[in-house]
N, C-alpha and C. Protein backbone atom coordinates (compact mmCIF):
# COMPACT_ATOMS: atom_id res chain seq x y z
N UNK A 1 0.84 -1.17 0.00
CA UNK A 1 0.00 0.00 0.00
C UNK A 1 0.88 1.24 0.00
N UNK A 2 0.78 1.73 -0.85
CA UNK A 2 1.05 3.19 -0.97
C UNK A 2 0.78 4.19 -0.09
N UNK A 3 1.48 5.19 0.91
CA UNK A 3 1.12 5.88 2.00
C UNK A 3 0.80 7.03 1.19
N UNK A 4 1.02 7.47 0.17
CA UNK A 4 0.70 8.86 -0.33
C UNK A 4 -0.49 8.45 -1.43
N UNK A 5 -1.01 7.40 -1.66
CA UNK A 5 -2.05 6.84 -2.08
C UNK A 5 -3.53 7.42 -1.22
N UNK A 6 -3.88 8.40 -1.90
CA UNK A 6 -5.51 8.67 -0.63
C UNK A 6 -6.67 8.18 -0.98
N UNK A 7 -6.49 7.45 -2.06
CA UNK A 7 -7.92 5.73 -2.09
C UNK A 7 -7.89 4.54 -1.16
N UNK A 8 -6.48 4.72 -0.65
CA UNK A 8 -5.80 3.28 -0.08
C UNK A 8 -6.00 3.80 1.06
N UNK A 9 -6.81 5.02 2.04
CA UNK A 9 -6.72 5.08 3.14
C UNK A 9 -8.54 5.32 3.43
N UNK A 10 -9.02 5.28 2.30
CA UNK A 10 -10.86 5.30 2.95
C UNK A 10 -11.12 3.64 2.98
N UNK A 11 -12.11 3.67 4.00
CA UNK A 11 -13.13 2.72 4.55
C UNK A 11 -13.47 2.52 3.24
N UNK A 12 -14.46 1.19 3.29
CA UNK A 12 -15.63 0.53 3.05
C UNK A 12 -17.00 1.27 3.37
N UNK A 13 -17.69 1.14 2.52
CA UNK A 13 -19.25 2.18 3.06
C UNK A 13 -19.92 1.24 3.70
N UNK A 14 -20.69 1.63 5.13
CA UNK A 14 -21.22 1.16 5.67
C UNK A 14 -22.39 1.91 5.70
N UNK A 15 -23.52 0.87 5.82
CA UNK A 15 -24.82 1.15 5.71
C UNK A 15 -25.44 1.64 6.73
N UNK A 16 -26.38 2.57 6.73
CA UNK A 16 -26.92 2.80 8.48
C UNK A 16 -27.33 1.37 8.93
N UNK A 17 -27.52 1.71 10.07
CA UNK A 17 -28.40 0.88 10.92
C UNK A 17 -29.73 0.34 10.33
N UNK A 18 -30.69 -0.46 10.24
CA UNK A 18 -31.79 -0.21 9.84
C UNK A 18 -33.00 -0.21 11.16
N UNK A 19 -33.85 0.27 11.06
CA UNK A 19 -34.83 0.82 12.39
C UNK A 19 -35.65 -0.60 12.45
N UNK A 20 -35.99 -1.13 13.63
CA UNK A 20 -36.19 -2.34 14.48
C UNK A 20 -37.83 -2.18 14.43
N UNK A 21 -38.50 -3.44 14.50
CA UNK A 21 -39.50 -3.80 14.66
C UNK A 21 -40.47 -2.95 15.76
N UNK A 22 -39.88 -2.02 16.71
CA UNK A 22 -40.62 -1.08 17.59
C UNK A 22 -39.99 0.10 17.67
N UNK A 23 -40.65 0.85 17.85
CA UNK A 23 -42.20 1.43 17.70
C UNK A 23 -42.71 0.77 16.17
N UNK A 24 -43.74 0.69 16.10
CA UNK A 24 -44.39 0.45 14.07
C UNK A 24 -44.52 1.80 14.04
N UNK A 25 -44.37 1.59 12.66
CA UNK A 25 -44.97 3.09 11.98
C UNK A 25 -46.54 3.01 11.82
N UNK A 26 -46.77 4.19 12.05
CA UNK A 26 -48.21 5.00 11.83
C UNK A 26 -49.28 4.07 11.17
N UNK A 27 -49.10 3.61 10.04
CA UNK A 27 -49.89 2.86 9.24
C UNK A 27 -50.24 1.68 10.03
N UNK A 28 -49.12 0.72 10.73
CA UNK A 28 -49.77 -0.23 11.70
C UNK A 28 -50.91 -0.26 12.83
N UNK A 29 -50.22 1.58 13.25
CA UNK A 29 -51.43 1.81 14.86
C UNK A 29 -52.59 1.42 14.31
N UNK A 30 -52.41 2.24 12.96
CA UNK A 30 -54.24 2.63 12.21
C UNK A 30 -54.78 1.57 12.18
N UNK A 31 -53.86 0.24 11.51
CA UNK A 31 -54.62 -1.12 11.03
C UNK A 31 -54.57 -1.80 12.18
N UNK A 32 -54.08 -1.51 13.14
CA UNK A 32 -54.82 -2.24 14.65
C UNK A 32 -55.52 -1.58 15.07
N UNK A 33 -55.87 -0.64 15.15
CA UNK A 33 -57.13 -0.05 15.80
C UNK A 33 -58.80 -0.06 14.87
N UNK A 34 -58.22 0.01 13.38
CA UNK A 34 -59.19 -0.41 12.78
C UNK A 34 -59.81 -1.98 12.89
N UNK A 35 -59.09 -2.82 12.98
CA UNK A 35 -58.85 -4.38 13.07
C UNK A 35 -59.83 -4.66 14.71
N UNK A 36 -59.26 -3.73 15.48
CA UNK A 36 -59.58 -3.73 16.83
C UNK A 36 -60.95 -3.72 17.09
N UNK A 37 -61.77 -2.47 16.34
CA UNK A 37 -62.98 -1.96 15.96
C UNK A 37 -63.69 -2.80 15.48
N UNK A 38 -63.32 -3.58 14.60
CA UNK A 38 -63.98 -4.98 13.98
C UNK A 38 -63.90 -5.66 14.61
N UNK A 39 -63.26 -6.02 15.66
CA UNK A 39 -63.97 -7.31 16.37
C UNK A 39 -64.83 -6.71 17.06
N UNK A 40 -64.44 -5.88 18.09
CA UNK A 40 -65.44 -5.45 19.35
C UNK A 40 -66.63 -5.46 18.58
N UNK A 41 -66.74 -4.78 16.97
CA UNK A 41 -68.30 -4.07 16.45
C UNK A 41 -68.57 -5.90 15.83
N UNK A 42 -67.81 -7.10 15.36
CA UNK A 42 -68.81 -8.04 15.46
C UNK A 42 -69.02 -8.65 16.93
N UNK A 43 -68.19 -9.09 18.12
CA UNK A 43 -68.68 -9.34 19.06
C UNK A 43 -70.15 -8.83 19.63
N UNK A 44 -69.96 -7.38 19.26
CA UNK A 44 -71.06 -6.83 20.05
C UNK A 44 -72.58 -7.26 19.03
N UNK A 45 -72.74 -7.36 17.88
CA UNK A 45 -73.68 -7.69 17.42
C UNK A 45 -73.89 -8.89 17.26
N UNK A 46 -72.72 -9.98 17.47
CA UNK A 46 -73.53 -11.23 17.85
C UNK A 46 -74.12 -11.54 19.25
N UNK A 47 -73.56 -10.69 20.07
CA UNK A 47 -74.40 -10.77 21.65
C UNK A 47 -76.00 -9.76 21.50
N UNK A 48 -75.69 -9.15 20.54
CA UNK A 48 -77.35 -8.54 20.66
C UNK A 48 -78.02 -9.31 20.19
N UNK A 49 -77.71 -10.05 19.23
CA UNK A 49 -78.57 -11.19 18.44
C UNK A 49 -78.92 -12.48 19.30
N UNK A 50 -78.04 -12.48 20.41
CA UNK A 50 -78.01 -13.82 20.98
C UNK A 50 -78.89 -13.28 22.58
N UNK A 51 -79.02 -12.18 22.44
CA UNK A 51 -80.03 -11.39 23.61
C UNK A 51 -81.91 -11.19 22.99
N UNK A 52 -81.34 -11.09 21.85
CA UNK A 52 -82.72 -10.87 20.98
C UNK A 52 -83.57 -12.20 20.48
N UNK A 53 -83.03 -12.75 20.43
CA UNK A 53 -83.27 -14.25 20.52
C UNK A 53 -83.51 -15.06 21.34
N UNK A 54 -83.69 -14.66 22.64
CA UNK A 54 -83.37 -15.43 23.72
C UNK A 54 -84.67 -16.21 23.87
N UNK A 55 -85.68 -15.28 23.89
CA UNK A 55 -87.30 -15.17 24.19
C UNK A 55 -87.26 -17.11 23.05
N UNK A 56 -86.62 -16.98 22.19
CA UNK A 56 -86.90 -18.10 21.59
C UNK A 56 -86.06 -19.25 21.86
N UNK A 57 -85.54 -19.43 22.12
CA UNK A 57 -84.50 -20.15 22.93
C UNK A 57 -85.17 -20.74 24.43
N UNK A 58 -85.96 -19.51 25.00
CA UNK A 58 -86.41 -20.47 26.49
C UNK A 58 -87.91 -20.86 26.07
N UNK A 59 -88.19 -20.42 24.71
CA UNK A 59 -89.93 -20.68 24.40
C UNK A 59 -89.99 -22.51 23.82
N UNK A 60 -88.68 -22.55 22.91
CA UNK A 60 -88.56 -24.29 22.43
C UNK A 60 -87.64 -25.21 23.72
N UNK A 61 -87.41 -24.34 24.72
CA UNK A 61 -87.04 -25.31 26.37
C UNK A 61 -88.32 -25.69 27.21
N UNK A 62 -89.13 -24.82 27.11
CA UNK A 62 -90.59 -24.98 27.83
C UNK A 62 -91.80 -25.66 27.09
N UNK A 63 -91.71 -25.93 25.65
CA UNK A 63 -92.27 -26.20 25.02
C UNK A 63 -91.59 -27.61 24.70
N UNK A 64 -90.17 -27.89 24.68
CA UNK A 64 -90.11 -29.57 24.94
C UNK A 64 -89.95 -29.99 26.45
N UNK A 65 -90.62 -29.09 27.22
CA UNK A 65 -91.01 -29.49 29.03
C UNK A 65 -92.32 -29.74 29.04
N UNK A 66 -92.81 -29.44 27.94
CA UNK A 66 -94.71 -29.51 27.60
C UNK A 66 -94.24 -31.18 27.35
N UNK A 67 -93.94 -31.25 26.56
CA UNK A 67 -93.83 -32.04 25.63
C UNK A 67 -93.88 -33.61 26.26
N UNK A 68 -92.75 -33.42 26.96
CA UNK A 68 -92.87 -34.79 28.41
C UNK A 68 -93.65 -34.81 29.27
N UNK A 69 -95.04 -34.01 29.14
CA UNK A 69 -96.00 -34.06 29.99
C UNK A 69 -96.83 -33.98 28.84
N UNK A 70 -97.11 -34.14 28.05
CA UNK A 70 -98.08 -33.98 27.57
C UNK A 70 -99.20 -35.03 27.88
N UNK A 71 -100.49 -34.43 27.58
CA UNK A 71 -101.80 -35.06 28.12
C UNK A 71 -102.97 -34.66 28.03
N UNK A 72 -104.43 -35.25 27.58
CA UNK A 72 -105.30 -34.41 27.30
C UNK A 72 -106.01 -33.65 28.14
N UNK A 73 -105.33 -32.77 28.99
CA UNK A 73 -105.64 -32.42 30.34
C UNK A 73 -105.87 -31.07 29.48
N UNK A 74 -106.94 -30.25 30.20
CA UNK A 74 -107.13 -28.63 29.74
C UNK A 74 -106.30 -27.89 30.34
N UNK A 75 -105.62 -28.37 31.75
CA UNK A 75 -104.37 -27.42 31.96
C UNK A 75 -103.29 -27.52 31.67
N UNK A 76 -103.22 -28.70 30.93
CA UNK A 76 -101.92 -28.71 29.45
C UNK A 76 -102.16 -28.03 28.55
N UNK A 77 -103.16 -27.61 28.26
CA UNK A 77 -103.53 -27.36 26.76
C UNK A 77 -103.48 -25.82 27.33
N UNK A 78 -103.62 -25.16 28.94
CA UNK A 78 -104.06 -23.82 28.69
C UNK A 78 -102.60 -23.61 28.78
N UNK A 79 -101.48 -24.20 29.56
CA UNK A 79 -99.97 -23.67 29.64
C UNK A 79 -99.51 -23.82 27.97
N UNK A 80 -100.21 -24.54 26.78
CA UNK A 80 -99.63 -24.49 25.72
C UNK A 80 -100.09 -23.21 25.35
N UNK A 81 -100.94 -23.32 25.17
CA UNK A 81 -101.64 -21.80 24.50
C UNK A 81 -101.04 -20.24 25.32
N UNK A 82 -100.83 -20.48 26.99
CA UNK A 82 -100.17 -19.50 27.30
C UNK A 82 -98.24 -19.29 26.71
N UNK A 83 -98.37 -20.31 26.40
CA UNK A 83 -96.90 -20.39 25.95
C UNK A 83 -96.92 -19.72 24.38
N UNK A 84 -97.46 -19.84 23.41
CA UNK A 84 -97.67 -19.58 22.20
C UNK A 84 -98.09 -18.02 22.37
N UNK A 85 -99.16 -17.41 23.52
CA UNK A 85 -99.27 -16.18 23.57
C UNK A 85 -97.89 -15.63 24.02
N UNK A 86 -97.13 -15.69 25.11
CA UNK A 86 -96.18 -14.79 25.30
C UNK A 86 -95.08 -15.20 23.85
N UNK A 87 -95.06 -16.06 23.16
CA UNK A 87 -94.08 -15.87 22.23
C UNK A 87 -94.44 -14.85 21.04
N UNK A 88 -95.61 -14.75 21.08
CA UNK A 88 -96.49 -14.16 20.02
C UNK A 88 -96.10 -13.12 20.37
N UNK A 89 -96.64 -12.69 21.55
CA UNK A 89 -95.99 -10.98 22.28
C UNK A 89 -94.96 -10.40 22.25
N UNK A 90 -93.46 -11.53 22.24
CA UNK A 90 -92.32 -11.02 21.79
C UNK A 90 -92.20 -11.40 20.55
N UNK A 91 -92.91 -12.18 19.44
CA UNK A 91 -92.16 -12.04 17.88
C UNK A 91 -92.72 -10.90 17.52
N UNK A 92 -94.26 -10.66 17.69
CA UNK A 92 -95.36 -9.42 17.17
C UNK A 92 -95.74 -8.43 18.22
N UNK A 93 -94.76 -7.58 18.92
CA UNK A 93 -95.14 -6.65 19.87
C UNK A 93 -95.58 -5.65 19.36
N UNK A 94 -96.09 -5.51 18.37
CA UNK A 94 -96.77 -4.10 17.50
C UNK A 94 -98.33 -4.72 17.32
N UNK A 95 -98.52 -5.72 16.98
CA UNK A 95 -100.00 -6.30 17.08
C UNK A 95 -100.55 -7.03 18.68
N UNK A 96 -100.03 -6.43 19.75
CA UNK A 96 -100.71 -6.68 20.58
C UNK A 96 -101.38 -8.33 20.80
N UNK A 97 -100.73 -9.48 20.17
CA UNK A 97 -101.21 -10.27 20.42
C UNK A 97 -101.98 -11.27 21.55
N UNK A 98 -101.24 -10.86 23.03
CA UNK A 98 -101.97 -11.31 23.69
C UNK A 98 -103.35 -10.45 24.16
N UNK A 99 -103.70 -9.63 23.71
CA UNK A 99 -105.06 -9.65 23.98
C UNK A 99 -105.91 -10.11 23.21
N UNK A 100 -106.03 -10.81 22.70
CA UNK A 100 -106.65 -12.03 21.38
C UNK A 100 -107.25 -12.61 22.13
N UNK A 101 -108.11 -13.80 22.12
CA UNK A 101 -109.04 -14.67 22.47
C UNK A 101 -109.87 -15.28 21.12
N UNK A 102 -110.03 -16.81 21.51
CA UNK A 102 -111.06 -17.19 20.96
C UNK A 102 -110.67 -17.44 19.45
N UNK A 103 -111.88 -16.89 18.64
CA UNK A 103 -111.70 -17.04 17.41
C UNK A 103 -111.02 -15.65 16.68
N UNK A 104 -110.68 -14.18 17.16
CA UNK A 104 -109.47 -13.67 16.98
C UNK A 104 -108.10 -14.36 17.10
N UNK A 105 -107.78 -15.36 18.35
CA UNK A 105 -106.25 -15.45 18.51
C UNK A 105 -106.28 -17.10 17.68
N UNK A 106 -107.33 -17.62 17.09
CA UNK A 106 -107.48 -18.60 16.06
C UNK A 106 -106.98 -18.15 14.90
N UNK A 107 -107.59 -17.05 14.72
CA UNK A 107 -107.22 -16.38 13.00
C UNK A 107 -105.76 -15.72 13.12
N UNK A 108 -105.26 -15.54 13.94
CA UNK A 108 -104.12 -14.87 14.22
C UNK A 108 -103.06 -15.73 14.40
N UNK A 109 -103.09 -17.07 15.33
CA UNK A 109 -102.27 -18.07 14.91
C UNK A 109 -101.95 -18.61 13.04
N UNK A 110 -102.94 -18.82 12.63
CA UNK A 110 -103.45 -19.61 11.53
C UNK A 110 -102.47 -18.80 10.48
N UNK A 111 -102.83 -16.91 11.03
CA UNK A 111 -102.21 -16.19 9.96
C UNK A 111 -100.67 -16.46 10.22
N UNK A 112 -100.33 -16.82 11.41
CA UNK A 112 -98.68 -16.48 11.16
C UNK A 112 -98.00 -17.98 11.17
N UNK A 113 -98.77 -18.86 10.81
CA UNK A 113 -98.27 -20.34 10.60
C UNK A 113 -97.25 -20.42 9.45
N UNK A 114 -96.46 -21.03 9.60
CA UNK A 114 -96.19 -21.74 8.12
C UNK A 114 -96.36 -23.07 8.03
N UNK A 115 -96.86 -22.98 6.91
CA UNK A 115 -97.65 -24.31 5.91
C UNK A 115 -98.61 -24.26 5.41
N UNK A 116 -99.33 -25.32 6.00
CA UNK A 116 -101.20 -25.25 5.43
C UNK A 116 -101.78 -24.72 6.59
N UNK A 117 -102.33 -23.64 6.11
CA UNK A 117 -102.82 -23.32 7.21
C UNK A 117 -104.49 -23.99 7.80
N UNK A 118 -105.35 -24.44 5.81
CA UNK A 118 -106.17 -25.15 6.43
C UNK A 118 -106.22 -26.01 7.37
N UNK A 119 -105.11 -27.03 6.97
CA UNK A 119 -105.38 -28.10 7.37
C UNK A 119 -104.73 -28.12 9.20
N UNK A 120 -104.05 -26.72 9.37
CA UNK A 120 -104.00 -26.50 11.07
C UNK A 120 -105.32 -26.28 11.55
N UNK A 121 -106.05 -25.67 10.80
CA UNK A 121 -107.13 -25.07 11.28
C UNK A 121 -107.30 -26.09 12.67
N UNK A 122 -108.51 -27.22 12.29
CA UNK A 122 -109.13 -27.84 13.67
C UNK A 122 -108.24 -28.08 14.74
N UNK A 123 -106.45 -28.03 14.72
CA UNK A 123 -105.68 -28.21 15.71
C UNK A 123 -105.73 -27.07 16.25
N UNK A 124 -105.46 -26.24 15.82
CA UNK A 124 -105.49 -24.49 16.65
C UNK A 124 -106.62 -24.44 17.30
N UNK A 125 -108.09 -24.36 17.00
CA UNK A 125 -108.95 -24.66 17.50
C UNK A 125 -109.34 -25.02 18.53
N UNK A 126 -108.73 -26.86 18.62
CA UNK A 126 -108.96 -27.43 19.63
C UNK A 126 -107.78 -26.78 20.93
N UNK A 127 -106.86 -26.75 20.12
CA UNK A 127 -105.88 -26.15 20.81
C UNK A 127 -106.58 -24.63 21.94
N UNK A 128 -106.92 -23.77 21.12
CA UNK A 128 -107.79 -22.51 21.95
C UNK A 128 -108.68 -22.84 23.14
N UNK A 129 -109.71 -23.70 22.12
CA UNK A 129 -110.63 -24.45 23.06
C UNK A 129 -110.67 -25.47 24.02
N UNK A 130 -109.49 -26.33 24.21
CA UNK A 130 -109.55 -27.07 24.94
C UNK A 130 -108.71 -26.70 26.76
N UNK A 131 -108.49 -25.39 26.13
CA UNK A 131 -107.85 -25.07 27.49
C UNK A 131 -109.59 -24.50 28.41
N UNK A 132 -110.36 -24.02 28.02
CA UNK A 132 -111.72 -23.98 28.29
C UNK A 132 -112.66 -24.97 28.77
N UNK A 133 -112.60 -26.13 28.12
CA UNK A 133 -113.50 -26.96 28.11
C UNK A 133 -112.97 -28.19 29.05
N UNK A 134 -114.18 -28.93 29.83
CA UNK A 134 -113.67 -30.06 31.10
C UNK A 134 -113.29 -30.97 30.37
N UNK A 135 -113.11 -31.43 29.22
CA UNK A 135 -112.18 -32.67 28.47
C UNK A 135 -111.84 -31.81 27.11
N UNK A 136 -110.25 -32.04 26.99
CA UNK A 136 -109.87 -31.45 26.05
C UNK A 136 -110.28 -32.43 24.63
N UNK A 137 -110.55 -31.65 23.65
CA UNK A 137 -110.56 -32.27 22.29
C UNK A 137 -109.60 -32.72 21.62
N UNK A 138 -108.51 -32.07 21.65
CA UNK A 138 -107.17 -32.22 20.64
C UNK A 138 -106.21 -33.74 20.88
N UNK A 139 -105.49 -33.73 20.16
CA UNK A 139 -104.80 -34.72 20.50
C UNK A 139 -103.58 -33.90 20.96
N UNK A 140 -102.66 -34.27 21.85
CA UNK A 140 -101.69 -33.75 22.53
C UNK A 140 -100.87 -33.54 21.07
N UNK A 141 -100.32 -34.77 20.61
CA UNK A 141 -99.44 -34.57 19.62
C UNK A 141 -99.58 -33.53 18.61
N UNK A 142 -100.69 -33.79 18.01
CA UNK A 142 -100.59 -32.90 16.66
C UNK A 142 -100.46 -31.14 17.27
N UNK A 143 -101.20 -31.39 18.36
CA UNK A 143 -100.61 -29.59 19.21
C UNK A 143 -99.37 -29.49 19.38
N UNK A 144 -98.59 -30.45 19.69
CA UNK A 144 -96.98 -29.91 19.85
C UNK A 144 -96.80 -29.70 18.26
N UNK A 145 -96.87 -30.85 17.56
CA UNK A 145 -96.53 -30.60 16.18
C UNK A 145 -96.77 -29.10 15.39
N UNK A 146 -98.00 -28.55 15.91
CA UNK A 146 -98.30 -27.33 15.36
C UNK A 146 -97.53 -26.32 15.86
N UNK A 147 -97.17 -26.19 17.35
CA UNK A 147 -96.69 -25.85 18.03
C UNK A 147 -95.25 -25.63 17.68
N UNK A 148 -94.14 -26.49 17.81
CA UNK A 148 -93.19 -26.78 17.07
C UNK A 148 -93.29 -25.87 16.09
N UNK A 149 -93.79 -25.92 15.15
CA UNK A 149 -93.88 -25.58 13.76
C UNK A 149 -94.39 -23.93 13.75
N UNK A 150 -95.07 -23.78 14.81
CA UNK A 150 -95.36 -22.34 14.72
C UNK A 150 -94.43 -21.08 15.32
N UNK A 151 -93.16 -22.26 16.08
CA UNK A 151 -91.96 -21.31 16.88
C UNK A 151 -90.98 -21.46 16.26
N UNK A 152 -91.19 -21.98 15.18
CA UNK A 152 -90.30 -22.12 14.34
C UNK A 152 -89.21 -22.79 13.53
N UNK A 153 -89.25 -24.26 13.91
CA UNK A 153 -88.71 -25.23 13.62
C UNK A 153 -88.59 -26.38 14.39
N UNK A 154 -86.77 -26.74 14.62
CA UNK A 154 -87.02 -28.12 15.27
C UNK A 154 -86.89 -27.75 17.05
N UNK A 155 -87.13 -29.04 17.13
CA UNK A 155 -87.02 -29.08 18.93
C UNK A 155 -85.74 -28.60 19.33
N UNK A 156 -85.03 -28.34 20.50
CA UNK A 156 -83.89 -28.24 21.05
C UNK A 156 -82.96 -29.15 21.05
């Protein structure tokens, strides 16, 4: 090496440092706090759904507690029919359903059935009426069946 050589006396270039995994930059806070926002905002709307729902959830628990008692007793038949009114009250709280009776809360079941609604007809019926009368008419079964079917699907 040449001492009066002044190429032969510089370094090698060295690179900075490069900046480390913390703090993140700006753009990360954002996409965790946005990210953040999305869960809390779906958590929170599957717990309202699972609060809003509930009414149906303890209506097909009490309704397969009917179910193992069932019997042509009129005070089976009136806890079914009271059971079908308070569900009515929370699916349709704008139509006032439990103040119905009779052959109003007949036509009013019938209307919010799905299926045939003729052929519910004489079960609803007996169903209304037999919580009234000293021997019920209906057959237990085909009332749960309607029943079932009018809260909305299957059993629990």
């Amino acid at each position: 090496m040449n001492s009066q050589d002044p190429l032969s006396q510089l370094r090698d270039i060295h690179l900075p440092q490069t900046g480390g995994f913390w703090p993140p930059a700006p753009g990360w806070w954002i996409l965790a706090l946005i990210l953040l926002l999305a869960i809390t905002g779906i958590v929170w709307l599957i717990r309202r759904r699972q609060q809003k729902n509930r009414w149906l959830r303890l209506a097909k628990a009490e309704l397969a507690n009917l179910e193992r008692g069932a019997a042509r007793d009129p005070d089976w038949f009136s806890r079914l029919n009271s059971l079908l009114k308070r569900a009515a009250r929370q699916r349709y709280p704008d139509l006032h359903p439990e103040t119905l009776s009779g052959e109003a809360w007949v036509a009013f079941l019938l209307e919010k059935a799905p299926g045939d609604r003729v052929a519910s007809r004489p079960v609803v019926e007996a169903i209304v009426h037999s919580a009234w009368q000293p021997r019920a008419s209906a057959d237990p079964r085909q009332a749960m069946d309607f029943a079932w079917r009018w809260l909305g699907g299957q059993k629990c």
